[in-house]
Protein backbone atom coordinates (compact mmCIF):
# COMPACT_ATOMS: atom_id res chain seq x y z
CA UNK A 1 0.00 0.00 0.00
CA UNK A 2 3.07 2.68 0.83
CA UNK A 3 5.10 1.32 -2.09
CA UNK A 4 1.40 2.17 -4.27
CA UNK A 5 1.53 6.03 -2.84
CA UNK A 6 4.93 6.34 -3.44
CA UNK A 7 4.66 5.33 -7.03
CA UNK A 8 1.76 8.26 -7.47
CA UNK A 9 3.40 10.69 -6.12
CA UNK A 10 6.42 9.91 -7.81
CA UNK A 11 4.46 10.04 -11.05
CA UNK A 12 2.40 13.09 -10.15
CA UNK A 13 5.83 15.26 -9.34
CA UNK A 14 7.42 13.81 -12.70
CA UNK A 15 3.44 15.07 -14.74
CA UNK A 16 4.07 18.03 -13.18
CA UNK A 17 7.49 18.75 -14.05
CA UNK A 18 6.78 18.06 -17.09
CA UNK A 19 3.86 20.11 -17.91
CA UNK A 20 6.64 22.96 -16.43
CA UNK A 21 9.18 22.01 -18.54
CA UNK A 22 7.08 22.43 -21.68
CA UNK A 23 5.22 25.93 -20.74
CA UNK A 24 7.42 29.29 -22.00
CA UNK A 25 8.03 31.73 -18.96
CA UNK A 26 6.57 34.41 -18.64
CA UNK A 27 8.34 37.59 -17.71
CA UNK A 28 6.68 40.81 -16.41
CA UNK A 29 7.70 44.02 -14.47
CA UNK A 30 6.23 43.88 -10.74
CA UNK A 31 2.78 42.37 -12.98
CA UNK A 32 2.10 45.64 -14.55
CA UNK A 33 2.92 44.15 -17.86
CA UNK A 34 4.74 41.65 -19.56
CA UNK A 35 8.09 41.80 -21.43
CA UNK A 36 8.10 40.03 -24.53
CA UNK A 37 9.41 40.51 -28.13
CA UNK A 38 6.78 43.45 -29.04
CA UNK A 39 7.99 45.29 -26.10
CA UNK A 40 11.40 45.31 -27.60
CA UNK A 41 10.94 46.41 -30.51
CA UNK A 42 9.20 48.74 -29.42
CA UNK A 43 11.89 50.34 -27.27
CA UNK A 44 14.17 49.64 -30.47
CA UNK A 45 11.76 51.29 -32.71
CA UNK A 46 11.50 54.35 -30.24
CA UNK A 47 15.43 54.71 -29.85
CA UNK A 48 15.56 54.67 -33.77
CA UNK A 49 13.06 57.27 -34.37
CA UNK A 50 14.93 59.78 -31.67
CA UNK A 51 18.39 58.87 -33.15
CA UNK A 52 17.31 59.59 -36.57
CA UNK A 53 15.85 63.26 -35.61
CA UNK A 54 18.23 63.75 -33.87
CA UNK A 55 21.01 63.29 -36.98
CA UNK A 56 18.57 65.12 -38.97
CA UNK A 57 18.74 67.95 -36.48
CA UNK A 58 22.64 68.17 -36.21
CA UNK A 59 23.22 67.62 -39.96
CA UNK A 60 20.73 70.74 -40.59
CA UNK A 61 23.45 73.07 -39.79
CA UNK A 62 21.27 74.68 -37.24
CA UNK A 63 18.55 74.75 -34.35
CA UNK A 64 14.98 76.18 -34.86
CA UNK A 65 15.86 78.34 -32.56
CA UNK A 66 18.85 79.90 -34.48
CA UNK A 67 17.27 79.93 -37.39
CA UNK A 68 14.60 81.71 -35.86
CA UNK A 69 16.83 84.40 -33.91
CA UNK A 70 19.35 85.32 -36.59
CA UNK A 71 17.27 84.26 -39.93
CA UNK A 72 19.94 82.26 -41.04
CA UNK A 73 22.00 79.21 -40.35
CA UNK A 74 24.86 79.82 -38.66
């Protein structure tokens, strides 16, 4: 009768493990939400946009606000 509970609960901890084994984690900040693939590009995406104003910016040979001041690029 002991050696038949033994042999469950072995096979119930080795069901289990495997039903863990085979799920994909799932990460999240503090539960608020989860990070995953669209989250990164999203932060990629975002980084990209501000990089690429940014270049645009400097390459323009001036700031709005010199262009606006002195009417020309300096």
């Amino acid at each position: 009768m002991a050696k038949n509970k033994s042999v469950e609960l072995l096979n119930n901890e080795l069901l289990d493990f495997h039903i863990m084994a085979h799920e994909e984690p799932i990460f999240t900040a503090c539960g608020l939400f989860s990070l995953d693939n669209s989250l990164m590009f999203s932060i990629i995406s975002q980084i990209t946009t501000y990089l690429v104003i940014i270049f645009q910016m400097a390459k323009g040979g001036g700031t709005t606000v010199e262009l606006a001041m002195n009417g020309k690029p300096s």
